[in-house]
Protein backbone atom coordinates (compact mmCIF):
# COMPACT_ATOMS: atom_id res chain seq x y z
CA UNK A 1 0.00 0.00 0.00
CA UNK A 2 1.55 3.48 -0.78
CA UNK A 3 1.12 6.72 1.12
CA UNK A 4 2.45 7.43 4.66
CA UNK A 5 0.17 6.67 7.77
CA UNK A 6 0.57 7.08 11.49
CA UNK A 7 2.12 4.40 13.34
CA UNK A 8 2.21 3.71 16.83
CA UNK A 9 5.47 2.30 17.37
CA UNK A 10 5.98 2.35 20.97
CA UNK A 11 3.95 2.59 24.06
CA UNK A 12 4.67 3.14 28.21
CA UNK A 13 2.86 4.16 30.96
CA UNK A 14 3.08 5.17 34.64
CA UNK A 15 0.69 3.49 37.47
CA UNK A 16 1.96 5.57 40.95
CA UNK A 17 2.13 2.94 43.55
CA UNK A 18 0.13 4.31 46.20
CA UNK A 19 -3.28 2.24 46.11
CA UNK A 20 -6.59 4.07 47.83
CA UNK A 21 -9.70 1.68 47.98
CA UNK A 22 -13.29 2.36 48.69
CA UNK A 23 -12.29 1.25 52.50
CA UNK A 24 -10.00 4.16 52.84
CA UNK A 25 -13.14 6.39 52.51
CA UNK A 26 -14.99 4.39 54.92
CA UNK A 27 -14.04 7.62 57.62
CA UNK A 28 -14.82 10.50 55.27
CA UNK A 29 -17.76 13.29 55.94
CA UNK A 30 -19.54 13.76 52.46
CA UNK A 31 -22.12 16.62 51.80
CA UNK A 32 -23.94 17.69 48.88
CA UNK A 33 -23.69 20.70 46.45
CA UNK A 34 -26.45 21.96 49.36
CA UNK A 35 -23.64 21.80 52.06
CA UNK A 36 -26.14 19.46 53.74
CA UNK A 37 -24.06 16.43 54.79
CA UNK A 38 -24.88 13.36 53.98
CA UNK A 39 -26.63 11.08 56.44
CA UNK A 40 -25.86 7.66 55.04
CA UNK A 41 -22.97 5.95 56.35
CA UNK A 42 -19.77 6.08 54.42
CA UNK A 43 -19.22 2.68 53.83
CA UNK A 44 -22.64 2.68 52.25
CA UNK A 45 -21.70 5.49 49.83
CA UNK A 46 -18.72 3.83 49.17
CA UNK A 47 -20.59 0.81 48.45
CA UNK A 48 -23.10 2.49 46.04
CA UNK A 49 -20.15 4.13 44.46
CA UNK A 50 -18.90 1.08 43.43
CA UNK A 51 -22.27 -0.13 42.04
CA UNK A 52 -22.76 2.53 39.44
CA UNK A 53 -18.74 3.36 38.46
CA UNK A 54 -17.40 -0.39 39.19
CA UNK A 55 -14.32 1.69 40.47
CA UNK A 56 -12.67 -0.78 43.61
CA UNK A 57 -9.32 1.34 43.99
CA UNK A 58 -7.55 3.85 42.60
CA UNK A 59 -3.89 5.13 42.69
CA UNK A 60 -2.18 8.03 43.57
CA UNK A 61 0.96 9.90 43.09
CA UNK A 62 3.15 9.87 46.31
CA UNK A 63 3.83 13.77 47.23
CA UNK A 64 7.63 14.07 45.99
CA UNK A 65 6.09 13.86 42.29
CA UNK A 66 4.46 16.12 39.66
CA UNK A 67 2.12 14.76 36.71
CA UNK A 68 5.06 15.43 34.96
CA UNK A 69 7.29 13.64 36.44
CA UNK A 70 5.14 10.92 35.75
CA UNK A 71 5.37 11.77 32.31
CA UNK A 72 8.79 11.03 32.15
CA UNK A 73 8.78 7.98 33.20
CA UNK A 74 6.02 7.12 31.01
CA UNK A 75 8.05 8.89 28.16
CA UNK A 76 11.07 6.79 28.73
CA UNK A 77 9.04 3.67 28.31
CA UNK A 78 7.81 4.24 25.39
CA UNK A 79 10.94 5.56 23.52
CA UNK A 80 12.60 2.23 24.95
CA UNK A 81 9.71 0.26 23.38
CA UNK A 82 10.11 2.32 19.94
CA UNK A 83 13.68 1.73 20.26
CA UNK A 84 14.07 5.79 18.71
CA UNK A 85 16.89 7.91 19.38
CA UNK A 86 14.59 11.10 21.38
CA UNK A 87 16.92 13.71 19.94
CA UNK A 88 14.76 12.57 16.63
CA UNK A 89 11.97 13.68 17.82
CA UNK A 90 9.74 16.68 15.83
CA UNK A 91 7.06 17.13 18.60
CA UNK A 92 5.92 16.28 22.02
CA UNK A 93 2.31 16.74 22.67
CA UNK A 94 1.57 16.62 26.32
CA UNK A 95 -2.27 16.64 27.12
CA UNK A 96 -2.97 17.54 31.01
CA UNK A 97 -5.65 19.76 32.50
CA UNK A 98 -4.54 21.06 35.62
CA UNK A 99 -0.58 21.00 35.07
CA UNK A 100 1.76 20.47 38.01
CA UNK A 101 -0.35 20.79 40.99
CA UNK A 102 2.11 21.11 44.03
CA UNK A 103 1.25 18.65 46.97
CA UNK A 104 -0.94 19.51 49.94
CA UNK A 105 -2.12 22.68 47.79
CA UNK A 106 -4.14 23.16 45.14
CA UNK A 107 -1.86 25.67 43.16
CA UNK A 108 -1.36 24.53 39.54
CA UNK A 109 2.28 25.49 37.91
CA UNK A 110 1.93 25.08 33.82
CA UNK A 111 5.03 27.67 33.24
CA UNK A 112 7.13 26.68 30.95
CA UNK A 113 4.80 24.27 29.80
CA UNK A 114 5.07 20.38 31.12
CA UNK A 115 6.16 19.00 27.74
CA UNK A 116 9.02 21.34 27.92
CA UNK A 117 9.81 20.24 31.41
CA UNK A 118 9.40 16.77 30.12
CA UNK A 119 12.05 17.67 27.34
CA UNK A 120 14.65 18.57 29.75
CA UNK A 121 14.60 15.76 31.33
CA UNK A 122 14.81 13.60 28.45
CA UNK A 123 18.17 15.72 27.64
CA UNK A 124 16.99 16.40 23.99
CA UNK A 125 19.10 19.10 22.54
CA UNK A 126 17.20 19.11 19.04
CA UNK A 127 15.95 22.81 18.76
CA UNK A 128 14.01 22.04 16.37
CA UNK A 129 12.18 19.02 18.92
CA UNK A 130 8.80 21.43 19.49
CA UNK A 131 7.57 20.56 22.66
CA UNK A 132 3.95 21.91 23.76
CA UNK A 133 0.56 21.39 25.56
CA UNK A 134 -2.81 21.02 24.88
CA UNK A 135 -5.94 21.38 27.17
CA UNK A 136 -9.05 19.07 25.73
CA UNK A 137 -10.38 17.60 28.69
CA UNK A 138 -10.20 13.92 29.67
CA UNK A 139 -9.99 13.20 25.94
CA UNK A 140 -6.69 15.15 25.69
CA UNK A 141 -3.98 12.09 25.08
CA UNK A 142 -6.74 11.22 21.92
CA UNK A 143 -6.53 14.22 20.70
CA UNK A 144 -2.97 14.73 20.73
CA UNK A 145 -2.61 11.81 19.24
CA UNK A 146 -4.87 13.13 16.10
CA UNK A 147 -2.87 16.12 15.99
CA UNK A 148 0.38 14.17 15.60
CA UNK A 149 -1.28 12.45 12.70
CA UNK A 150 -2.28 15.86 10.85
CA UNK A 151 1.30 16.89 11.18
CA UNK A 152 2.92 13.78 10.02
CA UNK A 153 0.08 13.60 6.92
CA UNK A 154 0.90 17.20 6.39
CA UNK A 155 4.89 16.76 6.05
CA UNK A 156 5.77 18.93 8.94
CA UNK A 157 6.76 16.00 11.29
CA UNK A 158 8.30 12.44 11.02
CA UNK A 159 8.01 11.44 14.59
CA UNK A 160 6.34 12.23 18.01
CA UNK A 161 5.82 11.93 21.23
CA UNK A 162 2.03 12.52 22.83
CA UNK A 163 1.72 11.94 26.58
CA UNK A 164 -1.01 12.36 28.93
CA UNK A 165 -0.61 12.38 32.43
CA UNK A 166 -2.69 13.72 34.97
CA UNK A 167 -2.54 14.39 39.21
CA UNK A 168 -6.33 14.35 39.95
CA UNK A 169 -5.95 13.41 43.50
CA UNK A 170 -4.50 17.12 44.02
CA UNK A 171 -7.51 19.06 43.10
CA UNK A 172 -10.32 17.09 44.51
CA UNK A 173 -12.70 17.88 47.02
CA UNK A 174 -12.43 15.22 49.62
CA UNK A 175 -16.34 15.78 51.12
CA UNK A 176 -17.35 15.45 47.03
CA UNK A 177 -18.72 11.73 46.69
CA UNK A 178 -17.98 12.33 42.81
CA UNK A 179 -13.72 12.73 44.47
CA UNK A 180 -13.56 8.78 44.89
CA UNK A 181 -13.98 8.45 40.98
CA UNK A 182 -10.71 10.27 40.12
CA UNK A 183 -7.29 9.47 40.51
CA UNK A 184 -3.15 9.74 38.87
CA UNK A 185 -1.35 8.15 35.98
CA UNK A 186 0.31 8.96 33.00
CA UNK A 187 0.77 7.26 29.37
CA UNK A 188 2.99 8.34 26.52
CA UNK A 189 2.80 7.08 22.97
CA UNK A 190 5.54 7.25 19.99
CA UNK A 191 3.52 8.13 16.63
CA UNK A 192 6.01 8.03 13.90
CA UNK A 193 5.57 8.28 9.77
CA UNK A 194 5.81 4.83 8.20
CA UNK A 195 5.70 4.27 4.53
CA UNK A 196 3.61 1.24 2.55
CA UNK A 197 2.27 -0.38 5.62
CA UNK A 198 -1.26 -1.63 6.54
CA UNK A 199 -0.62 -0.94 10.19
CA UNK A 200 -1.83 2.36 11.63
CA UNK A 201 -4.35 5.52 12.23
CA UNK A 202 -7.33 4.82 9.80
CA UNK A 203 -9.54 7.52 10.46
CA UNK A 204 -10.97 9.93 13.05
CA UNK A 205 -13.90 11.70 14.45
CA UNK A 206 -13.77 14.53 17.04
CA UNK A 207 -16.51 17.23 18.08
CA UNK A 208 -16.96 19.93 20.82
CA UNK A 209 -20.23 21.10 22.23
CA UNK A 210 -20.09 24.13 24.24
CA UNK A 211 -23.18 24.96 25.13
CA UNK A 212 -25.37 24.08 28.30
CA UNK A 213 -22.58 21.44 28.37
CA UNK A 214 -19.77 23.76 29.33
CA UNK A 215 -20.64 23.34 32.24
CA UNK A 216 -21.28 19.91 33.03
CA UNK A 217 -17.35 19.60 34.25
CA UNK A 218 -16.04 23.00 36.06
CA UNK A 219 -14.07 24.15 39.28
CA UNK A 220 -16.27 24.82 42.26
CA UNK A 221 -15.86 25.53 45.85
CA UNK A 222 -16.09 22.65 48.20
CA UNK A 223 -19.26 21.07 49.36
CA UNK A 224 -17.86 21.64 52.86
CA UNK A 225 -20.51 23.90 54.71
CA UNK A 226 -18.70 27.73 55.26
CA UNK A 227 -15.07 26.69 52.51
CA UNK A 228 -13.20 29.06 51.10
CA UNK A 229 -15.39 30.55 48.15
CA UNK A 230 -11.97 31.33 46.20
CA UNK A 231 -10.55 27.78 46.29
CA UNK A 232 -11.50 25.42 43.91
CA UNK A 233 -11.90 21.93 42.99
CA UNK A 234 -12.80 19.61 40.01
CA UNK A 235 -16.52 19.17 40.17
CA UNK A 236 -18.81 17.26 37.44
CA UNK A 237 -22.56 16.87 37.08
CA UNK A 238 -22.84 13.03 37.05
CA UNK A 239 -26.06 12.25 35.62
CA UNK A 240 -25.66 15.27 32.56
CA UNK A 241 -22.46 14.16 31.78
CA UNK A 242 -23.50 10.46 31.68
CA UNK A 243 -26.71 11.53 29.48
CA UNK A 244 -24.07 13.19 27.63
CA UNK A 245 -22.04 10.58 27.17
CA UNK A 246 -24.16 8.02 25.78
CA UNK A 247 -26.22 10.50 23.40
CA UNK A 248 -23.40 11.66 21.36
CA UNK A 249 -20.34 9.12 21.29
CA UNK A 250 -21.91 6.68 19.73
CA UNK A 251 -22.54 7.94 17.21
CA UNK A 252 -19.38 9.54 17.22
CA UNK A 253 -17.71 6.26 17.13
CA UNK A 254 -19.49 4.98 14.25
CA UNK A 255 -18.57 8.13 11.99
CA UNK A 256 -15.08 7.12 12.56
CA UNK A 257 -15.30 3.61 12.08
CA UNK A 258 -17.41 4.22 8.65
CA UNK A 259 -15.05 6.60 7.64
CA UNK A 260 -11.94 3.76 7.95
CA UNK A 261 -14.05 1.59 5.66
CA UNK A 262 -13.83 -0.92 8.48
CA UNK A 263 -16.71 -3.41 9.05
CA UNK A 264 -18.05 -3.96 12.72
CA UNK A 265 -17.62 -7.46 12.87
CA UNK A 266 -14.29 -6.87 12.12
CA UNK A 267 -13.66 -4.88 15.12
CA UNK A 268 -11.16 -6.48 17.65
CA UNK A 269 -10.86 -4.43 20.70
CA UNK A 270 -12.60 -1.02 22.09
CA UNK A 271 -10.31 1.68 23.97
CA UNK A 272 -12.92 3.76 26.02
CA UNK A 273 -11.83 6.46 28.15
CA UNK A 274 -12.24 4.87 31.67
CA UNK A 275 -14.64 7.10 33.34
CA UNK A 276 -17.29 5.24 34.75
CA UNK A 277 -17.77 1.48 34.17
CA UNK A 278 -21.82 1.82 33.64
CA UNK A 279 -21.54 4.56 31.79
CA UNK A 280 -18.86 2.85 29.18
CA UNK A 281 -20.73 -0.49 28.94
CA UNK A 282 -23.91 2.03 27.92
CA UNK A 283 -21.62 3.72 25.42
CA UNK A 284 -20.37 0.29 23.99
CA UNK A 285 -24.10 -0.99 23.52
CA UNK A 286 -25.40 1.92 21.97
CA UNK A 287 -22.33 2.15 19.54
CA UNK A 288 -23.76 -1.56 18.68
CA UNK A 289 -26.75 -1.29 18.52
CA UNK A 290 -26.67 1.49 15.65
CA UNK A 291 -25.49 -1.67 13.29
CA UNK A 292 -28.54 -3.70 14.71
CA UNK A 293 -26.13 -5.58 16.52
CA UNK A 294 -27.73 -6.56 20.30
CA UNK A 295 -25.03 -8.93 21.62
CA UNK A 296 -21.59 -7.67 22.40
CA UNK A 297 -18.73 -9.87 21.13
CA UNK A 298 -16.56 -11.20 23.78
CA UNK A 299 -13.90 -9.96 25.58
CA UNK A 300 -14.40 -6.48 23.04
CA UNK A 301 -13.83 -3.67 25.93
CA UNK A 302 -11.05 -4.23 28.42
CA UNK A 303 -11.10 -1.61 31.39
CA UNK A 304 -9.12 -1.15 34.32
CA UNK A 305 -11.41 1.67 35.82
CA UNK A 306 -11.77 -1.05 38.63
CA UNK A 307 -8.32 -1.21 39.72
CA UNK A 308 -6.87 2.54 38.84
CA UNK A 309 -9.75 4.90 38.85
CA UNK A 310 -10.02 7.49 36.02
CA UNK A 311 -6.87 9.20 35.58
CA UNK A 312 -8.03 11.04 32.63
CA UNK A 313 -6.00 12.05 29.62
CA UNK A 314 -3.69 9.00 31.12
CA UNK A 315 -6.61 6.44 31.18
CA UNK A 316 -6.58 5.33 27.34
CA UNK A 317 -2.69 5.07 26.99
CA UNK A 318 -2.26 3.09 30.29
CA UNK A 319 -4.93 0.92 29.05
CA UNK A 320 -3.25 0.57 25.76
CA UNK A 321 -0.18 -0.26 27.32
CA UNK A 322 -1.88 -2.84 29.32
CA UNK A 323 -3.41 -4.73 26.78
CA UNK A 324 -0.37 -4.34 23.62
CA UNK A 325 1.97 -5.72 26.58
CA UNK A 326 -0.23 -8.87 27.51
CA UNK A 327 -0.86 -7.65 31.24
CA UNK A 328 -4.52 -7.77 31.17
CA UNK A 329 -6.34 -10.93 31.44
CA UNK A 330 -8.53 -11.98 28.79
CA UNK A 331 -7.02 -9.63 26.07
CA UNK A 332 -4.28 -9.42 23.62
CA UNK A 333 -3.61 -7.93 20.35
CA UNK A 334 -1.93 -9.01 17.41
CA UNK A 335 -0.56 -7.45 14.23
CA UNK A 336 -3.64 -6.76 11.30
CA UNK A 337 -6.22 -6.62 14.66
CA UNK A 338 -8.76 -2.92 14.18
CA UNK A 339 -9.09 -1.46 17.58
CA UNK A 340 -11.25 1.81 17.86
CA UNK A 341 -10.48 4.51 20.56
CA UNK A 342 -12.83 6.60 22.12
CA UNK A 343 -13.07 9.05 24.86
CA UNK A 344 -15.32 12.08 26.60
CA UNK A 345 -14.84 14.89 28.77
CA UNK A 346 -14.71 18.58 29.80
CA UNK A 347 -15.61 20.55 27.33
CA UNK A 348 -17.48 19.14 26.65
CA UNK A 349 -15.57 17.42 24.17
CA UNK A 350 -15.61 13.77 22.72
CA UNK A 351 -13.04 11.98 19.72
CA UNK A 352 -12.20 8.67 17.89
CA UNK A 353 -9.64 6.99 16.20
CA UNK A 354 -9.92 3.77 14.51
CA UNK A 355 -6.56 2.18 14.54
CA UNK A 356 -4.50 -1.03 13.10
CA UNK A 357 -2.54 -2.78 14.80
């Protein structure tokens, strides 16, 4: 096959070692956007918690690190795996939302940006190495990822790095039920130009709507009764964003798989952002169910929401990783598979990209 398409040639990730589980919140005070507390006993929030978002644990940074320190490691992985020499790099992409956020505060620090923090520390020399961020919500590592592709289709790059990485447990508010849903990680990708291969980015989807749903992830005050008005936390409105959710990227998903030219039975593995384990299995039906298809093929969405929370813009790379390295049970890839990612977040935003292994 002639032309150039986008490659994936090496993958890492990042899990932090510090595990929280749903017992760990077993002593916590929770109130409401009201700043009425919450009567029922923790362990029975926790418990519900787990019902609706299947989330068990989740990790956590320990306090000597930034999200891009993470990064690094994450980065370092997946050059390794590439087996590329970094001062070839044209771009790193690094998709975060909140930056550095220094521990036991909640001040962000995004200057100089993290991927040029993330540079240094790789040691790349190469001036002409471009290193920047993007902000695109949860779905920021997907997007990067896309943009890599229009520069390498467009001639302007050869090779680059996208990274997500993310320190949620810094800017959550602990009396928020919705804080036990988020959590740390980072996952870096190489994307490099190859030549007269099958293997590859196919296609892509991505829209914003900015409306009403603008707000349906923001910073708010704490749902502690009489908090500081000017300090704020990561706040989402569960049921809109799960309405959302399951409205719009299905369809979303099939655009991009139609425009690949790839059939749905020939589909081998779905990437969903890990936000919510309900709210993914509803996306993953409904994306079926527009073929007339009522009966999910086996083993077709790994997740490890249950075990690492929702790290965001890290969630679908560490996943990735996962899976490509035969570390998740039940699933494996192989060279000619079709995988489609997917993910959703502030914005609100939502993208695809239908890949080949």
């Amino acid at each position: 096959m002639s032309g150039i398409r986008t490659v994936i040639t090496g993958i890492g990730s990042f899990i932090p070692d510090e595990m929280k589980s749903n017992r760990d919140f077993a002593s916590h005070e929770f109130y409401g956007e009201d700043n009425e507390r919450i009567e029922l006993p923790s362990e029975i929030i926790a418990d519900k918690f787990k019902q609706i978002t299947g989330i068990e644990e989740r990790r956590y940074a320990s306090k000597e690190v930034n999200a891009s320190d993470l990064a690094v490691i994450a980065s370092q992985r997946a050059i390794e795996d590439a087996g590329v020499d970094p001062e070839t790099l044209d771009q790193i992409i690094f998709a975060h939302n909140f930056g550095n956020v220094i521990s036991e505060t909640i001040q962000t620090d995004a200057m100089p940006a993290l991927a040029s923090r993330v540079k240094k520390a790789l040691g790349i020399k190469n001036p002409n190495c471009i290193a920047y961020d993007i902000l695109f919500g949860c779905p920021g590592w997907l997007q990067g990822l896309i943009q890599a592709d229009a520069f390498i289709k467009s001639g302007m790059a050869r090779k680059c790095l996208v990274i997500g990485a993310e320190t949620l447990s810094r800017v959550i508010d602990i009396y928020d039920r919705d804080s036990m849903i988020f959590s740390d990680g980072a996952g870096a990708c190489i994307a490099e130009a190859k030549e007269n291969t099958e293997s590859g980015i196919l296609s892509s989807s991505v829209q914003s709507h900015c409306g009403v749903e603008v707000d349906y992830l923001f910073m708010g005050k704490s749902n502690l009764p009489d908090s500081d008005p000017s300090v704020r936390y990561i706040k989402l409105r569960g049921r809109k964003v799960y309405e959302y959710a399951i409205k719009y990227v299905p369809a979303a998903m099939k655009d991009c798989l139609d425009k690949s030219g790839v059939k749905i039975h020939q589909l081998k593995k779905v990437f969903l952002h890990q936000a919510n384990e309900k709210m993914d299995e509803g996306i993953i039906k409904k994306m079926y169910l527009l073929y007339g298809i009522n009966e999910l093929p086996e083993h077709i969405m790994p997740m490890s929401i249950h075990k690492l929370g929702n790290s965001s813009v890290a969630t679908i790379p560490t996943l990735f990783d996962l899976v490509k390295k035969g570390k998740l049970e039940d699933h494996s890839l192989q060279t000619g598979d079709v995988v489609l990612f997917a993910s959703v977040g502030a914005g609100m935003n939502i993208n695809a990209v239908c890949y080949r292994i």
